[in-house]
PDB file of N, CA and C in Angstrom:
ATOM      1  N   UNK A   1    -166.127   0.270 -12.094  1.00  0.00           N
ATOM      2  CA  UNK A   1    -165.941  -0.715 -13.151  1.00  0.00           C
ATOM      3  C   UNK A   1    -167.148  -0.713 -14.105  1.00  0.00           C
ATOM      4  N   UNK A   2    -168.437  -0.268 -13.474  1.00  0.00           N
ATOM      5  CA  UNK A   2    -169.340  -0.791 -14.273  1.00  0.00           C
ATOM      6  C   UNK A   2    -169.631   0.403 -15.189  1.00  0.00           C
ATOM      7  N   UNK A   3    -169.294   1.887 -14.789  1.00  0.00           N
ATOM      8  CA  UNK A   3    -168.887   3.488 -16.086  1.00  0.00           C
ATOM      9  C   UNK A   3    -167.991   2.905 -16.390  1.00  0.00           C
ATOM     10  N   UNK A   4    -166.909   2.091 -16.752  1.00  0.00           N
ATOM     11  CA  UNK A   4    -166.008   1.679 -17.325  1.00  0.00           C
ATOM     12  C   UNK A   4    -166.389   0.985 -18.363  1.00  0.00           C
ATOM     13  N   UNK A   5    -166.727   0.178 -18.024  1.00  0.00           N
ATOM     14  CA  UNK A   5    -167.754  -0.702 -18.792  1.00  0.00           C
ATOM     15  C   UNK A   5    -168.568  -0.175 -19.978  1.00  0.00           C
ATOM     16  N   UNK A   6    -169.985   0.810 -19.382  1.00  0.00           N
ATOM     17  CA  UNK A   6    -170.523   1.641 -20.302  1.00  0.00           C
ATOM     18  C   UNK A   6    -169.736   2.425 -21.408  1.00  0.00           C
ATOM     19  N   UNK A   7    -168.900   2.783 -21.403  1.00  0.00           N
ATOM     20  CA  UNK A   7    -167.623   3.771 -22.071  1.00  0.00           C
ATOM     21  C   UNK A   7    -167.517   2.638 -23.178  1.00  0.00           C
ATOM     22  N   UNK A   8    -167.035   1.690 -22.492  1.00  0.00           N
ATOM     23  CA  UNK A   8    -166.346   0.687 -24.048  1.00  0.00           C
ATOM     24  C   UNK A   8    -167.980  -0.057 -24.514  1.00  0.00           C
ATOM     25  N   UNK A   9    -168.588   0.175 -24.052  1.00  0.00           N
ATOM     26  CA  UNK A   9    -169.394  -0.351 -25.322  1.00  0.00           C
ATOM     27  C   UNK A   9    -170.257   0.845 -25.654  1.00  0.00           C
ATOM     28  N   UNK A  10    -170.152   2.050 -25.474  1.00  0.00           N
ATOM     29  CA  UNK A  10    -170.019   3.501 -26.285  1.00  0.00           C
ATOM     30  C   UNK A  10    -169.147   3.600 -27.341  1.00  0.00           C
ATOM     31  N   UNK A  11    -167.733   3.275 -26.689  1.00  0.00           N
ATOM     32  CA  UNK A  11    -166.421   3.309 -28.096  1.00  0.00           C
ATOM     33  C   UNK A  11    -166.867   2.009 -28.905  1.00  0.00           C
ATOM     34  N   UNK A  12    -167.377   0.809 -28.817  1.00  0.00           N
ATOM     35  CA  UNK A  12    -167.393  -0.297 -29.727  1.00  0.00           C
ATOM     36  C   UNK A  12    -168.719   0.302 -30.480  1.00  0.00           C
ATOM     37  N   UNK A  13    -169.943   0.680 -30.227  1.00  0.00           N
ATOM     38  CA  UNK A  13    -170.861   0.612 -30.763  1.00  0.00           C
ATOM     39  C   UNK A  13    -170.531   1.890 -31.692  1.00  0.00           C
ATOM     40  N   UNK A  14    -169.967   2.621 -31.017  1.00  0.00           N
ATOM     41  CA  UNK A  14    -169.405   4.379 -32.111  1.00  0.00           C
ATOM     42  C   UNK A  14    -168.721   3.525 -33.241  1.00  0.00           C
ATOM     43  N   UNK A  15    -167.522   2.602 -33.391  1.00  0.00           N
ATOM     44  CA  UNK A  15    -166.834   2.127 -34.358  1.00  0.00           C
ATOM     45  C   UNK A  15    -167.881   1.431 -35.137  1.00  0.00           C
ATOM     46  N   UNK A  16    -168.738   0.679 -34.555  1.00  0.00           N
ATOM     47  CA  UNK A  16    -169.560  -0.343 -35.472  1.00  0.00           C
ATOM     48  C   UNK A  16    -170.091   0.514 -36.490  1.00  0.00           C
ATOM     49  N   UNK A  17    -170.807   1.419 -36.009  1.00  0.00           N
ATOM     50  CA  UNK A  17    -171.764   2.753 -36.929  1.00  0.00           C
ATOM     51  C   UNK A  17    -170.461   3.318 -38.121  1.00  0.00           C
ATOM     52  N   UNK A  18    -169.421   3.485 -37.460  1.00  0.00           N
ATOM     53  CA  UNK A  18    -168.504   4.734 -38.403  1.00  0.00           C
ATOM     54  C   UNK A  18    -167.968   3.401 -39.335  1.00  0.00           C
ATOM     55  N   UNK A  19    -167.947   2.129 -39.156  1.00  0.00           N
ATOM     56  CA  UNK A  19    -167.849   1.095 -39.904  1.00  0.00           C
ATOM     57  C   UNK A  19    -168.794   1.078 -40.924  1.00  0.00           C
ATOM     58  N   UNK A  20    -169.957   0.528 -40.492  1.00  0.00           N
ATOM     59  CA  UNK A  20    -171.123   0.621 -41.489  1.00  0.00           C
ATOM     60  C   UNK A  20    -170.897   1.734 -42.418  1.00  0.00           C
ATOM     61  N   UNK A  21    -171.363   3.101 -42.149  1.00  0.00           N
ATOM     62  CA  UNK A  21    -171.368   4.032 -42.835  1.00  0.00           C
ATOM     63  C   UNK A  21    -170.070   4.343 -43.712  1.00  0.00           C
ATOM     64  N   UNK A  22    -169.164   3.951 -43.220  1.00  0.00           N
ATOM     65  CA  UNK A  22    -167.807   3.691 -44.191  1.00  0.00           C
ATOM     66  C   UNK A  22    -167.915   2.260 -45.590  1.00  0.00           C
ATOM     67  N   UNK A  23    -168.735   1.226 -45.318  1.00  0.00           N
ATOM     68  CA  UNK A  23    -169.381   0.435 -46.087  1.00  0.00           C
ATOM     69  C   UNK A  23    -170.072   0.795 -46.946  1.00  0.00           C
ATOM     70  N   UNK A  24    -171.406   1.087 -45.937  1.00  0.00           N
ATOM     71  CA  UNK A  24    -172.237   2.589 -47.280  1.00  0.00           C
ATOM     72  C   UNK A  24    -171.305   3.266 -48.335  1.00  0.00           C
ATOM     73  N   UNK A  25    -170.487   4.097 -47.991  1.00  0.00           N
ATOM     74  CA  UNK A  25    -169.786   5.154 -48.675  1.00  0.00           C
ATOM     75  C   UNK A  25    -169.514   4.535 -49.515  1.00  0.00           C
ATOM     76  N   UNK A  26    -168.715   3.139 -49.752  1.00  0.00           N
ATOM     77  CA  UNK A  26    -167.680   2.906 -50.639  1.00  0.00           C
ATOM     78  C   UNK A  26    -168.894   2.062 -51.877  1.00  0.00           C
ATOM     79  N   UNK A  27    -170.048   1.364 -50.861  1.00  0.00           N
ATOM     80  CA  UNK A  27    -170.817   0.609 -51.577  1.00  0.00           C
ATOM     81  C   UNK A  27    -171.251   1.301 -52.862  1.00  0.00           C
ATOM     82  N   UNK A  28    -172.181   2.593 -52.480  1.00  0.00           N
ATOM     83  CA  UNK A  28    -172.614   3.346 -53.163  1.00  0.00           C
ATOM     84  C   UNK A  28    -172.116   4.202 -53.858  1.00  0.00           C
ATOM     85  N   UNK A  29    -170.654   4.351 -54.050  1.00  0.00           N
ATOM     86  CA  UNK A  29    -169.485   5.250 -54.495  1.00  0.00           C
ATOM     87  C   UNK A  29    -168.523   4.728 -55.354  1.00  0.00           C
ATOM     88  N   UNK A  30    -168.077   3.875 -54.492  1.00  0.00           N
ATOM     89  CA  UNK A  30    -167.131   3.563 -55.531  1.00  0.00           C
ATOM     90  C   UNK A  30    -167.754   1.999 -56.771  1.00  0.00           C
ATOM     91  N   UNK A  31    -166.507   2.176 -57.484  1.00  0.00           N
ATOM     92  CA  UNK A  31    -166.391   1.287 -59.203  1.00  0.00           C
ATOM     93  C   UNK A  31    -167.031   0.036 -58.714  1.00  0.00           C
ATOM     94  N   UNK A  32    -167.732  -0.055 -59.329  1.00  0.00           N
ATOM     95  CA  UNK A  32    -168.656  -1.596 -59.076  1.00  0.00           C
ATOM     96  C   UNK A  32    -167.661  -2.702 -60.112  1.00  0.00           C
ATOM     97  N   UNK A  33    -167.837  -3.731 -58.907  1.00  0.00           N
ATOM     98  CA  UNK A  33    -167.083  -4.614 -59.163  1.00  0.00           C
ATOM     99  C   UNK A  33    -167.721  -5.629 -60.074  1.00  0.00           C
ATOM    100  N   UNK A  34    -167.091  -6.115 -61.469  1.00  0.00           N
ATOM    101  CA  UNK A  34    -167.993  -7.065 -62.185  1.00  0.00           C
ATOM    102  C   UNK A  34    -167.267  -8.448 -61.847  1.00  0.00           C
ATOM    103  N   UNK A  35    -167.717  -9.433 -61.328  1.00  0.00           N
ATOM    104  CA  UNK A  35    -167.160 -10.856 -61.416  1.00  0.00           C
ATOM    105  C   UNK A  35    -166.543 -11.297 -62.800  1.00  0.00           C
ATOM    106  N   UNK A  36    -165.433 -12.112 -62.140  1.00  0.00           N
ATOM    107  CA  UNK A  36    -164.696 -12.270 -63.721  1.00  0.00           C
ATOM    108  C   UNK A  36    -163.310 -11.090 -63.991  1.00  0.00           C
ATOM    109  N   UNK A  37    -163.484 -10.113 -63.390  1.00  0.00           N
ATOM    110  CA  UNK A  37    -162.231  -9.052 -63.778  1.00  0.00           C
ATOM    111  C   UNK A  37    -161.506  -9.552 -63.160  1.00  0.00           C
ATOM    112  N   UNK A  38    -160.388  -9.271 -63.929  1.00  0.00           N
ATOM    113  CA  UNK A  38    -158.842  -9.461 -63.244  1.00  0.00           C
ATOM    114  C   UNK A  38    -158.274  -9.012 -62.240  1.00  0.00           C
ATOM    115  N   UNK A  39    -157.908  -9.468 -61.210  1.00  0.00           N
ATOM    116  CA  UNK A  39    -156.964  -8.398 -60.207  1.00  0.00           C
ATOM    117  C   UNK A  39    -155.495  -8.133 -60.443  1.00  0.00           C
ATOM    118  N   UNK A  40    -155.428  -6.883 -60.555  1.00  0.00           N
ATOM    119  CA  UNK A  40    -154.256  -6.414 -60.793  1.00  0.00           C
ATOM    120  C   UNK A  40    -153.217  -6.102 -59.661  1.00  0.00           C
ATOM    121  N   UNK A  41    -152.048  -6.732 -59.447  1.00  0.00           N
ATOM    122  CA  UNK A  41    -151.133  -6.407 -58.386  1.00  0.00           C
ATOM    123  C   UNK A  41    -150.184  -5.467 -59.320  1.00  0.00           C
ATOM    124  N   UNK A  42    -149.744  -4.304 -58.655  1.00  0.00           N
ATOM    125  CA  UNK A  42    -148.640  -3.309 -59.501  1.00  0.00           C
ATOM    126  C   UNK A  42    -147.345  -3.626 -58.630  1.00  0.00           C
ATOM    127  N   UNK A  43    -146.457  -4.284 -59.005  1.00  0.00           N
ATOM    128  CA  UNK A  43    -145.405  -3.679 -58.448  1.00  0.00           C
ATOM    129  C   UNK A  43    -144.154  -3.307 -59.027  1.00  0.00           C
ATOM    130  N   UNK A  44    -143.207  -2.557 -58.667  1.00  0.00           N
ATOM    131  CA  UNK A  44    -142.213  -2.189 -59.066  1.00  0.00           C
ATOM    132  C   UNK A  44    -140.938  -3.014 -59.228  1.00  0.00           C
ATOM    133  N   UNK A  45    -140.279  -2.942 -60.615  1.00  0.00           N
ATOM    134  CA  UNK A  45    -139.764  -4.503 -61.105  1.00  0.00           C
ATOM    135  C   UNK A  45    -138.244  -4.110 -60.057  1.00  0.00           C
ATOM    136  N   UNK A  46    -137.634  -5.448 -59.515  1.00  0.00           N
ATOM    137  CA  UNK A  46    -136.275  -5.532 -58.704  1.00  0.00           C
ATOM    138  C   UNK A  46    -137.153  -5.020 -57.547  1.00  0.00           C
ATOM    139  N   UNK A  47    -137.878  -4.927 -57.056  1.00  0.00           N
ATOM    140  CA  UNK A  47    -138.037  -4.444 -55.894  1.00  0.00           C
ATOM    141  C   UNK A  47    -138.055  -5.422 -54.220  1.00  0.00           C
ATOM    142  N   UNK A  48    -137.647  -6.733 -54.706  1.00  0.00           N
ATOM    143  CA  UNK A  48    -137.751  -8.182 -54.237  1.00  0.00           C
ATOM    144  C   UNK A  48    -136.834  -7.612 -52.460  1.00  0.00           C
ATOM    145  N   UNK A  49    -137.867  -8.051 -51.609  1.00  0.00           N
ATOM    146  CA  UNK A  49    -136.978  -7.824 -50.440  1.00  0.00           C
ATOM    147  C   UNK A  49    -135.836  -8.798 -50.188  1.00  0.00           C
ATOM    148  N   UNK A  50    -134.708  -8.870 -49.906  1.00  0.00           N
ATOM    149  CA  UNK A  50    -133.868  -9.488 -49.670  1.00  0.00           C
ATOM    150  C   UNK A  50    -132.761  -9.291 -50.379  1.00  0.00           C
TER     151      UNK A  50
END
C-alpha cells in the first residue's frame, strides 16, 4: 500500500509540473488579454438543441 501510495503522488506531482508549464506556455505565448474586450461566443444560427 505504501509503493502504492508513492506512485500517486509521482502521477499527481508529474500533472502539477505538466500543468504549470502548460500555464507558462500559454502565459508567455499566447494574445494578451486587455480588460474591457468583449467576449465573443460564435455560434451557428438554428443550431438550438431541442
Amino acid at each position: 500500500m505504501k509503493h502504492a501510495a508513492t506512485w500517486v503522488l509521482y502521477v499527481v506531482g508529474a500533472l502539477a509540473i505538466a500543468y504549470l508549464a502548460l500555464y507558462a506556455y500559454v502565459a508567455f505565448t499566447g494574445r494578451p488579454f486587455q480588460p474591457g474586450d468583449p467576449i465573443h461566443i460564435f455560434r451557428k444560427p438554428g443550431s438550438e438543441l431541442g
